[in-house]
Each structure stands twice: as structure tokens, then as C-alpha cells.
Protein backbone atom coordinates (compact mmCIF):
# COMPACT_ATOMS: atom_id res chain seq x y z
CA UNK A 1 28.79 57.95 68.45
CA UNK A 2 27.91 54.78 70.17
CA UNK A 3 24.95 52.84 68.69
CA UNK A 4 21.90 52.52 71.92
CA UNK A 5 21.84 49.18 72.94
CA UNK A 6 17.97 47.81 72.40
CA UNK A 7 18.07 44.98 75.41
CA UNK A 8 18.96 45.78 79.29
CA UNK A 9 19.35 43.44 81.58
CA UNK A 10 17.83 43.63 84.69
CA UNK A 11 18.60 40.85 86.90
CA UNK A 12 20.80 37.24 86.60
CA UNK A 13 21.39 34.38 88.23
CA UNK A 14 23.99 31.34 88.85
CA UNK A 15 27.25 30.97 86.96
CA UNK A 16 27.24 27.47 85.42
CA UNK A 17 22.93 27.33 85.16
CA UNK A 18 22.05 30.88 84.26
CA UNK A 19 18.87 32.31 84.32
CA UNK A 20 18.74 36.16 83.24
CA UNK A 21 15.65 38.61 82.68
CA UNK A 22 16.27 41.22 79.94
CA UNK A 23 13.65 43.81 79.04
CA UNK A 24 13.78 45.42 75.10
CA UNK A 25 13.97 49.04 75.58
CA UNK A 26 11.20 50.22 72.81
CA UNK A 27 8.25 47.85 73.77
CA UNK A 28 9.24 47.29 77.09
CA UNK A 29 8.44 43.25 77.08
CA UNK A 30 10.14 41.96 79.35
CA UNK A 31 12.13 37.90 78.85
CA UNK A 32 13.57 35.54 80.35
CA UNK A 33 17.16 33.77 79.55
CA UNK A 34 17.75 30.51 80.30
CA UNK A 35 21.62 28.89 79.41
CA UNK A 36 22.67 25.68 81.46
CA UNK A 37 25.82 23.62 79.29
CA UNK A 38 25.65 23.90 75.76
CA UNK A 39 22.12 24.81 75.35
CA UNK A 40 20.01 28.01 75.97
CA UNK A 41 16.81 29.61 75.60
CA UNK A 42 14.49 32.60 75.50
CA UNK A 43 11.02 33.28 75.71
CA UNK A 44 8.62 36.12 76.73
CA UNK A 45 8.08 36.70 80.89
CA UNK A 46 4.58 36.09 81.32
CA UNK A 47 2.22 37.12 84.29
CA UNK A 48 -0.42 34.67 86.47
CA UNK A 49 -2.70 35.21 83.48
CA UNK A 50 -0.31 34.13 80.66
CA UNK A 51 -0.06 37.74 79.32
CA UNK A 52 3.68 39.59 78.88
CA UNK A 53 5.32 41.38 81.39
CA UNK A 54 5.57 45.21 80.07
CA UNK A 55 7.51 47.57 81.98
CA UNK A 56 7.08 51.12 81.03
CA UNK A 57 9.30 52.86 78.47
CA UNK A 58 9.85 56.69 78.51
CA UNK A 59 11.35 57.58 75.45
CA UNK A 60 13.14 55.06 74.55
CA UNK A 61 14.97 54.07 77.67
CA UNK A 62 13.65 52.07 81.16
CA UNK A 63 13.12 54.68 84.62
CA UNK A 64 16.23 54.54 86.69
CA UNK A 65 16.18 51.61 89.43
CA UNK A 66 17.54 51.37 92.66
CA UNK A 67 20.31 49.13 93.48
């Protein structure tokens, strides 16, 4: 049996500079991927008020989006 996968992704951008959102599947925080050469980073998506983006978790796994 395969082993759940804790991060989606939800959305990327660019090939060379790319910039990716990924949300963790059990506290629903979602963050943001940054990778441009040899260097990357991550860090938590944060609203107007400096407070994480949640997005809502139903047992264990993100509601179904449409493409």
C-alpha cells in the first residue's frame, strides 16, 4: 500500500524562476516555494494581516478543486 503523501501542490509557476504554493494536508497551512538557480526557499503564505493561510482539511485530505 502506498504511503499518503502529506504536501499537495496547488498551483506553480515559471520554469527557470519557480514559485509554487503547497498546502500540508493535516493542518491545512498553506506555503509558498520559491527556487530561482541554485538556491530555494520556503516559508508560510500569510494573509493582509500577517496570519497563515489555512485551507480546510476534511479528514485528512483537501475538498476537490476545479480545474
Amino acid at each position: 500500500m502506498a504511503k499518503e503523501e502529506r504536501f499537495e501542490k496547488l498551483y506553480s509557476q515559471g520554469t527557470l524562476n519557480v514559485t509554487e504554493i503547497w498546502v500540508d494536508k493535516e493542518t491545512g497551512v498553506n506555503y509558498v516555494f520559491h527556487a530561482g538557480g541554485y538556491a530555494g526557499g520556503l516559508t508560510p503564505l500569510l494573509d493582509r494581516e500577517g496570519k497563515p493561510v489555512v485551507s480546510p482539511v476534511l479528514n485528512g485530505s483537501l475538498p476537490t478543486r476545479n480545474k
